[in-house]
Protein backbone atom coordinates (compact mmCIF):
# COMPACT_ATOMS: atom_id res chain seq x y z
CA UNK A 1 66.88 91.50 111.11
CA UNK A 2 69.41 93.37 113.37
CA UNK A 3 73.12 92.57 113.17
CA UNK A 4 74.65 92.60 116.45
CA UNK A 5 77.78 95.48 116.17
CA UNK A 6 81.25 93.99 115.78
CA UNK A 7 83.50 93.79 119.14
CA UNK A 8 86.24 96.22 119.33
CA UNK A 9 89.90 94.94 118.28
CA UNK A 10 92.19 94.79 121.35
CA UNK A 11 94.81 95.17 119.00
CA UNK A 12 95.94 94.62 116.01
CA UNK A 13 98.80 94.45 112.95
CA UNK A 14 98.63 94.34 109.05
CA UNK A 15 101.15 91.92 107.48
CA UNK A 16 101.90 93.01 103.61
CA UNK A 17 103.49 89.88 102.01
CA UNK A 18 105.53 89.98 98.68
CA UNK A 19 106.87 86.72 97.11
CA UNK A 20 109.05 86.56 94.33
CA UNK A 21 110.64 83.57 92.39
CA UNK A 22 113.79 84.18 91.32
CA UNK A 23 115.42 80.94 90.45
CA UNK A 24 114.91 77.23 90.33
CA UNK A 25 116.32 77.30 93.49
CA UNK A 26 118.29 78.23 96.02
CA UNK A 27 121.11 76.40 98.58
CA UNK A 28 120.75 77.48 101.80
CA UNK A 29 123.28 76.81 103.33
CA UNK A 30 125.31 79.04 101.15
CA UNK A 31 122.91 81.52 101.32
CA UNK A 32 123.73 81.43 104.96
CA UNK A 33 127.15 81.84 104.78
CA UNK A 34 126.80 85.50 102.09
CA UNK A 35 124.24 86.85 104.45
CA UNK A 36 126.62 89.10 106.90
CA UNK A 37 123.10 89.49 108.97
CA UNK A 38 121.43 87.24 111.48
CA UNK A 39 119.36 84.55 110.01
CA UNK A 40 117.16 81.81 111.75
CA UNK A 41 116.04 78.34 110.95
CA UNK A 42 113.52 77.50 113.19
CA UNK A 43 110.78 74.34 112.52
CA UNK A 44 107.52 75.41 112.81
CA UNK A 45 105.86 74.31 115.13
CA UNK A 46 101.12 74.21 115.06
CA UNK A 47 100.30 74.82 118.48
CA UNK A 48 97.21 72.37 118.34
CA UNK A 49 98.20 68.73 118.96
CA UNK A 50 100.38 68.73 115.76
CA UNK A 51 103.45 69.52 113.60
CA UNK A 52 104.67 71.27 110.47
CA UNK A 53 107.12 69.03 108.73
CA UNK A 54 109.31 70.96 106.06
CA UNK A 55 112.07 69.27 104.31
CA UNK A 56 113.86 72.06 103.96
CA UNK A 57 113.39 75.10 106.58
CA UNK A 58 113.47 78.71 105.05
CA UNK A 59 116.45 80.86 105.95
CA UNK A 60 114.30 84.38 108.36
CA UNK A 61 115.98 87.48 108.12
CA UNK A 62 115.35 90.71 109.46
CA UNK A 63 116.01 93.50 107.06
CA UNK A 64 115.51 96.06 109.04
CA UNK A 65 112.65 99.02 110.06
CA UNK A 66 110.79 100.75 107.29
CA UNK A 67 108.39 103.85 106.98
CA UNK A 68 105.79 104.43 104.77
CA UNK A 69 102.59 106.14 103.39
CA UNK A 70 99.94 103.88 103.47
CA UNK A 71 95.88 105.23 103.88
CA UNK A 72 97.33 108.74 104.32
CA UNK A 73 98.83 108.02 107.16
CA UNK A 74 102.56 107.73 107.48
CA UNK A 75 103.38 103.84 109.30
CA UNK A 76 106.71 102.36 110.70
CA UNK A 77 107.10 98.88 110.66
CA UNK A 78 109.43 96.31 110.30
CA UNK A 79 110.50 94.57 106.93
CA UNK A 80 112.04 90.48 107.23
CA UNK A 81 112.04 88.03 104.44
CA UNK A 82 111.92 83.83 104.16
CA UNK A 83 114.25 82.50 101.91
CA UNK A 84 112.59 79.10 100.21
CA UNK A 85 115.01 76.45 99.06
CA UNK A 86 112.26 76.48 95.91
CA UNK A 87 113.83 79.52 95.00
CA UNK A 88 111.55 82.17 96.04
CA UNK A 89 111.45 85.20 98.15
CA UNK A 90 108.70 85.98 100.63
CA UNK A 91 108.94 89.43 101.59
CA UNK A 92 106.83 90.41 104.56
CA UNK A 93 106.15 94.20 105.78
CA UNK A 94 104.73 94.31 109.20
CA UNK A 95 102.81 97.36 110.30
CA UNK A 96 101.45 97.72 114.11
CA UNK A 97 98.30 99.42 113.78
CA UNK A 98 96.78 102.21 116.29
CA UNK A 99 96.19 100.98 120.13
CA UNK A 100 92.46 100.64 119.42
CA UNK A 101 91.78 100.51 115.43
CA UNK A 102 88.24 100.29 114.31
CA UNK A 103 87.03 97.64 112.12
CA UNK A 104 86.19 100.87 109.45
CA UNK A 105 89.91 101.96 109.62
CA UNK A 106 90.83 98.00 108.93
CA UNK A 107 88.90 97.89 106.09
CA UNK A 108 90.31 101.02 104.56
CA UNK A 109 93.57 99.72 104.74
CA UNK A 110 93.01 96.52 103.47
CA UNK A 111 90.58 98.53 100.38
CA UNK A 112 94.35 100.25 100.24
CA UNK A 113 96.55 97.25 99.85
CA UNK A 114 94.28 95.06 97.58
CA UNK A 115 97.25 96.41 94.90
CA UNK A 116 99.64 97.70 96.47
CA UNK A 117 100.43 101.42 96.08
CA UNK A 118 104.11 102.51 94.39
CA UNK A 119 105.51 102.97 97.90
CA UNK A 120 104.82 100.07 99.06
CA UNK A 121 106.09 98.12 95.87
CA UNK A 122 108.91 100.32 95.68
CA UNK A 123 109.98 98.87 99.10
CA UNK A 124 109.68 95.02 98.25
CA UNK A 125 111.36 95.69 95.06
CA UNK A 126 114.24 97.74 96.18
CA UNK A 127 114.35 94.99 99.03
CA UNK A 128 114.42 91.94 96.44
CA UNK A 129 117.11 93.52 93.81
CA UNK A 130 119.67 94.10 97.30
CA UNK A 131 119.23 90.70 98.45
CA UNK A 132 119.14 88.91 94.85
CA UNK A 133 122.90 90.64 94.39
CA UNK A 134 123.97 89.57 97.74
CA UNK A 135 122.35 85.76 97.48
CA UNK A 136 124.01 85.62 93.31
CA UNK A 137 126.41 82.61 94.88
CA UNK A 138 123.22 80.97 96.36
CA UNK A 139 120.90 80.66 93.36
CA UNK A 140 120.97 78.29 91.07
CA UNK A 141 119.72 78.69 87.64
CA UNK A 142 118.57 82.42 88.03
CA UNK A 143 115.21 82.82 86.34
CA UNK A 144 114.85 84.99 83.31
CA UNK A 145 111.48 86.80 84.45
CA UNK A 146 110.80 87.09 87.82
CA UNK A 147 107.18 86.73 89.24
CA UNK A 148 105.73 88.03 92.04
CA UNK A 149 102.61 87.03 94.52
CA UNK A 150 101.49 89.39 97.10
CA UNK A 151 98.79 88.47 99.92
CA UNK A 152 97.46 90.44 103.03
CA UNK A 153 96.42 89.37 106.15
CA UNK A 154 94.88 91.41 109.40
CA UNK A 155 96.46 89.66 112.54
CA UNK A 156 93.87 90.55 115.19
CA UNK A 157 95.14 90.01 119.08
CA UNK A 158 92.04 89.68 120.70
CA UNK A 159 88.26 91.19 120.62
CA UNK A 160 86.52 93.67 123.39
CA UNK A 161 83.25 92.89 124.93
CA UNK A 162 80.62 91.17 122.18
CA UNK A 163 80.09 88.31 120.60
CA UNK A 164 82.78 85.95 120.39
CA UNK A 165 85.13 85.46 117.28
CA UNK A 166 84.03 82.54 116.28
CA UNK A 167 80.19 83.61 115.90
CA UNK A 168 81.69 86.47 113.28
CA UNK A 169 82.61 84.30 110.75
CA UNK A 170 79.13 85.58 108.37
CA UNK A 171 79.54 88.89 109.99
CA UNK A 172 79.07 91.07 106.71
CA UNK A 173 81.19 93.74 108.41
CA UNK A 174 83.69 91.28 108.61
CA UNK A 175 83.37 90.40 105.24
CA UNK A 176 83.85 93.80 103.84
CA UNK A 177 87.06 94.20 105.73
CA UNK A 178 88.61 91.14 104.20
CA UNK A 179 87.58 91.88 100.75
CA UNK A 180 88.66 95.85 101.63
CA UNK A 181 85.06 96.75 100.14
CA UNK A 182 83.46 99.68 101.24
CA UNK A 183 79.65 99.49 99.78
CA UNK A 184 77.71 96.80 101.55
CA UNK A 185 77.96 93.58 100.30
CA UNK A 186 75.39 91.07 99.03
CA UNK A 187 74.09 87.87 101.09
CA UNK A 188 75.70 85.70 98.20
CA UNK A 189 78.90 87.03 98.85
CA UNK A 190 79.99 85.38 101.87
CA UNK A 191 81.00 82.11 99.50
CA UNK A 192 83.58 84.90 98.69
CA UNK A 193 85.28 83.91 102.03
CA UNK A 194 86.32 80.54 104.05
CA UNK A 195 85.79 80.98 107.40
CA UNK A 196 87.70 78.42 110.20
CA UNK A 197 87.36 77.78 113.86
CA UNK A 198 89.16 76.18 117.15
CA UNK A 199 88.16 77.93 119.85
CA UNK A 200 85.36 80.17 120.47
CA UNK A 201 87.21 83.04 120.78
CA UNK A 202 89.37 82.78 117.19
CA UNK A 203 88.51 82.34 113.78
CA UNK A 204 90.50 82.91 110.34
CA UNK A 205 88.44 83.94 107.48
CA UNK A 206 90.04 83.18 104.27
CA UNK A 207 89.59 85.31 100.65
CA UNK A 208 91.44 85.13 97.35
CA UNK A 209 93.44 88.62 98.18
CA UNK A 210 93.91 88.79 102.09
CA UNK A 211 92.98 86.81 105.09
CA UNK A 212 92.18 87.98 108.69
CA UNK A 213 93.34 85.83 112.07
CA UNK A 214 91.93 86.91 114.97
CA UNK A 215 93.66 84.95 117.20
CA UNK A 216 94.25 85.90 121.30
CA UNK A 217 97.56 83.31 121.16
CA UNK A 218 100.47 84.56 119.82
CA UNK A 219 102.31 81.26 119.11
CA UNK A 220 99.15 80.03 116.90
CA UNK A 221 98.83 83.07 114.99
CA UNK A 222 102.56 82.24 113.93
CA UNK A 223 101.31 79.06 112.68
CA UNK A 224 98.04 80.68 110.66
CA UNK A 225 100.11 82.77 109.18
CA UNK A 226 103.05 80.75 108.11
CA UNK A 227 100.47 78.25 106.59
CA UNK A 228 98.97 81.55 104.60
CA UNK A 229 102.46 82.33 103.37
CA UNK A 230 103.63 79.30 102.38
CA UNK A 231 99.61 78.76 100.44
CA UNK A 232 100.80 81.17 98.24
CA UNK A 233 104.83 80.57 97.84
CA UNK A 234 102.81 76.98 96.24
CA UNK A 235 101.16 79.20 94.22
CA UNK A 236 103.65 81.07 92.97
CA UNK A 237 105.91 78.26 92.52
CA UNK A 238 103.21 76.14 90.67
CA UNK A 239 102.49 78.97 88.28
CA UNK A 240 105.79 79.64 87.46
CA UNK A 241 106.16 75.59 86.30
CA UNK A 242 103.18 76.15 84.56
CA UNK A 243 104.73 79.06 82.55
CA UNK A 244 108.16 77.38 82.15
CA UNK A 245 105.63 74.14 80.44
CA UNK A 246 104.13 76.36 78.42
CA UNK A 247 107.53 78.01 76.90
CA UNK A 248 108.85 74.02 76.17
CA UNK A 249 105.94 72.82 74.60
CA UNK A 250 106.03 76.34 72.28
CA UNK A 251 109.62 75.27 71.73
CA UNK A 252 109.53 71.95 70.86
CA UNK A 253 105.94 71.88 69.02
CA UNK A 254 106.79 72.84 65.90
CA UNK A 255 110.10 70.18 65.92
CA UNK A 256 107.92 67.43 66.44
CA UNK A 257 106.25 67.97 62.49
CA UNK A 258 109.59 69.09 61.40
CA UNK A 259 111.22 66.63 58.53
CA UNK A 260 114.15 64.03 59.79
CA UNK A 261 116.50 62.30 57.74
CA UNK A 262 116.60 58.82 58.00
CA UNK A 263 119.76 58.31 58.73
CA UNK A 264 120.20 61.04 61.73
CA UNK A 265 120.07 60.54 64.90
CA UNK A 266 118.19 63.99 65.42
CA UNK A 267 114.47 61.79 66.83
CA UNK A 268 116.74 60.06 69.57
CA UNK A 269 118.50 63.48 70.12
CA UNK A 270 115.02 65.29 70.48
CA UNK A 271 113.30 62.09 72.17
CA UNK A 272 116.17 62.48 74.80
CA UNK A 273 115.12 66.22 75.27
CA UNK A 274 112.22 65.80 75.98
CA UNK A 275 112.82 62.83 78.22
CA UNK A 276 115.02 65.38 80.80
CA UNK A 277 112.00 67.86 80.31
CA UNK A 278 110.02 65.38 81.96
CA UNK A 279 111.79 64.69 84.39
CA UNK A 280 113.04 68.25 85.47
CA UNK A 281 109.34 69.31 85.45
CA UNK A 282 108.30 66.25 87.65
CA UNK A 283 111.27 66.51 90.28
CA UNK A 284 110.20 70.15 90.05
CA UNK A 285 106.55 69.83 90.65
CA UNK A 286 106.95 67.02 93.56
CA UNK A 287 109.51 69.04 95.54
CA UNK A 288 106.42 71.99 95.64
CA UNK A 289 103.95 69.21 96.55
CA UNK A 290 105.80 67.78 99.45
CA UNK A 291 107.94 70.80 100.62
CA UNK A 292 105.23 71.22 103.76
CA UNK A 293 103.30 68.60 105.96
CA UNK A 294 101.04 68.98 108.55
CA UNK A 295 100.75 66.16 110.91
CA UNK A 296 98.26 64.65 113.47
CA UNK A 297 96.56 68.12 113.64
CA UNK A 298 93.43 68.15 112.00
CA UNK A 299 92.64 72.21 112.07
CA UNK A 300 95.78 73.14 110.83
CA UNK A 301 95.38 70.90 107.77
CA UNK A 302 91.87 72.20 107.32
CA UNK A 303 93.62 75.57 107.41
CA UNK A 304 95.97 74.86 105.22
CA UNK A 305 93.83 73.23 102.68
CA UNK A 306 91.68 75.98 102.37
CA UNK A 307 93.70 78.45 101.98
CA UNK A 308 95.26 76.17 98.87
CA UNK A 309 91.38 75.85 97.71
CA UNK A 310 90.43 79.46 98.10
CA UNK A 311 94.01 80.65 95.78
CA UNK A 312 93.27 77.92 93.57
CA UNK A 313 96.61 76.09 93.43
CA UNK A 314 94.82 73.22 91.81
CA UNK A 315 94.06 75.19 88.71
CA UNK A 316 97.66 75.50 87.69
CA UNK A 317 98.66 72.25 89.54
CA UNK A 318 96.18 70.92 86.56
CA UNK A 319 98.06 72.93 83.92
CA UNK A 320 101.06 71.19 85.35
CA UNK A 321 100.02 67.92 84.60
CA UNK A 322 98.28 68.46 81.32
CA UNK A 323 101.42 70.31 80.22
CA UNK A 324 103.54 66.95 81.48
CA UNK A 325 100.74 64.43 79.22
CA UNK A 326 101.25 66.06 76.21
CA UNK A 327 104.98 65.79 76.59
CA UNK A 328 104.84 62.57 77.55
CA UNK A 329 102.41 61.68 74.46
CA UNK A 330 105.02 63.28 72.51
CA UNK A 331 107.71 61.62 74.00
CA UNK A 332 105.34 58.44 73.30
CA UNK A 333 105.19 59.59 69.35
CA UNK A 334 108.85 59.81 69.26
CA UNK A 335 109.67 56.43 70.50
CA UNK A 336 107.38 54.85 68.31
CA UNK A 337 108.96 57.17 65.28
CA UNK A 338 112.51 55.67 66.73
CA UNK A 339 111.11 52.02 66.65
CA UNK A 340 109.68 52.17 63.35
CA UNK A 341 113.00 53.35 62.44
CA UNK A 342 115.11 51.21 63.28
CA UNK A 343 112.12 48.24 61.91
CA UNK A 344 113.06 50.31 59.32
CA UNK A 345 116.72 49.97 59.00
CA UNK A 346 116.79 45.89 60.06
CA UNK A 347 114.09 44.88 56.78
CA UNK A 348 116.99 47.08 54.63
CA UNK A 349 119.19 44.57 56.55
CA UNK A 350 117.63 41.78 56.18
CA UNK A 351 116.60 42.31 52.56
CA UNK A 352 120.54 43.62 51.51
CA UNK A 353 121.73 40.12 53.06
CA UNK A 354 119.24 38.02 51.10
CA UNK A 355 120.23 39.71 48.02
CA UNK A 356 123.80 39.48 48.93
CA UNK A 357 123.25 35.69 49.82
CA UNK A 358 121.42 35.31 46.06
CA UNK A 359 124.65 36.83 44.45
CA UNK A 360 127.02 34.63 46.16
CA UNK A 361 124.53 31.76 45.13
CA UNK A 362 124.62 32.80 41.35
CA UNK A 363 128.41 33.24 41.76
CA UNK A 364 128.89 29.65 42.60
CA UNK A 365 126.58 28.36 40.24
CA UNK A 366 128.71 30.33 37.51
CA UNK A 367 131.96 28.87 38.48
């Protein structure tokens, strides 16, 4: 069967995102006051019928422009930066690409960026220590290791003559530009990729390492690509919980087994600890959950919820909650350890006044 040729790009940038968490969280409006430059705090707005509700707006800066090597070719582009009240960093690099790039040249970059070369990295990191030392008033509770998240996405303006966008979305050449793969590609691999619709001319087609938007309407290809960004500050955010679970459960596992004197108070002590590990872990986890809503806009949810599917948030939203049962069956264990206890210490009571009761009896009987 023939496969019709893929339409020309009418233009065309590459957006290299790099997110790091570096502490619980972060007050913006003090980071606003530190930062000498310009920052914005625009809502977000989906262009289709709805809105993007955030309860707390990221800080935007503009850091400035940037050159580097990237497919042998030497690029200048511009480097900005959302700063999440969740405590993490996304770093995005955007690089205009040639007046008329060919879907071959796309795919080379994107082959380039599925890890991103040293001078790329050395820019987001250079970028993230500067604004971490600047921001020091701003973060509270600065995490110990820092993780990182990076994600790619193709913004395409618009498509030349040929078939429309939205009749690409099992393209194979497609495909192999959003996976960056340069052998062709198996039927079976197009469940690699979640391709969306609106119109006939866009379409967004979703993968685990980069996404592309082709997307004629500038204001909506703000909105696909927030909701990208913001898929994957979840994810970073959620696996960072997950580690910090992890690390308490480690601690406090072998405590639970360890020997208690009766008389202590070192089960309420540890029952209390892991009582306000609960509950930092929960407060933690919900702010994540409901730091973004998309309302009375079907697509945009859709988008959203696929890209959250296709990084598989759920996975370590999962660990999160199997890490918060087992504390909360160990919190379970301790109460009931703290109950029997004090059983414990009221049948010593009881008993010591029915003896004492029995020796004032024989007392008076003596006299």
């Amino acid at each position: 069967m023939q496969i019709d040729a893929m339409p020309p790009m009418a233009g065309a940038t590459l957006r290299l995102y790099q997110m790091y968490d570096v502490s619980d969280s972060i007050d913006l409006a003090v980071a606003e006051e530190v930062l000498a430059t310009a920052t914005v705090r625009g809502q977000p707005v989906a262009t289709r019928g709805g809105s993007i509700i955030m309860a707390q707006v990221p800080l935007e800066v503009a850091l400035g422009p940037v050159t580097v090597k990237l497919g042998g070719v030497k690029r200048h582009g511009q480097l900005a930066v959302r700063i999440y009240d969740l405590g993490i960093l996304s770093f995005c690099l955007v690089l205009p690409l040639a007046a008329a790039p060919t879907w071959d040249e796309a795919r080379d970059l994107l082959a380039a960026v599925q890890s991103y070369p040293p001078p790329v990295l050395k820019i987001f990191e250079a970028a993230q220590a500067t604004l971490c030392a600047t921001l020091e008033p701003a973060l509270q509770r600065p995490n110990a290791t820092v993780r990182g998240e990076d994600y790619s996405i193709l913004l395409v303006e618009g498509l030349g003559a040929g078939l429309p966008a939205a009749q690409l979305a099992r393209h194979p050449q497609l495909l192999r530009v959003a996976l960056g793969e340069r052998r062709p590609l198996s039927a079976a691999a197009q469940v690699l990729a979640t391709p969306l619709s609106y119109y006939e001319d866009d379409l967004i087609l979703i993968t685990w390492a980069a996404a592309i938007v082709i997307e004629p309407e500038a204001s909506a290809r703000e909105d696909a690509t927030f909701l990208l960004e913001f898929a994957n500050v979840q994810l970073l955010a959620f696996r960072s919980y997950d580690a910090q679970v992890e690390r308490d459960l480690a601690r406090i596992t072998p405590r639970i087994a360890r020997p208690r004197r009766f008389w202590s108070r070192a089960t309420t002590r540890f029952l209390h600890e892991v009582h306000g590990l609960i509950a930092d872990t929960t407060d933690a986890s919900a702010r994540v959950e409901n730091a973004l809503k998309v309302t009375e806009d079907v697509y945009w949810n859709r988008v959203y919820t696929a890209a959250l599917a296709v990084l598989r948030v759920d996975a370590w939203r999962m660990g999160i909650n199997e890490g918060l049962t087992v504390l909360r069956q160990t919190a379970a264990l301790l109460n009931d350890e703290v109950e029997a206890t004090r059983a414990t210490l009221l049948e010593v009571l009881v008993i010591g006044l029915i003896l004492l009761e029995l020796i004032v009896a024989l007392i008076g009987l003596r006299r």
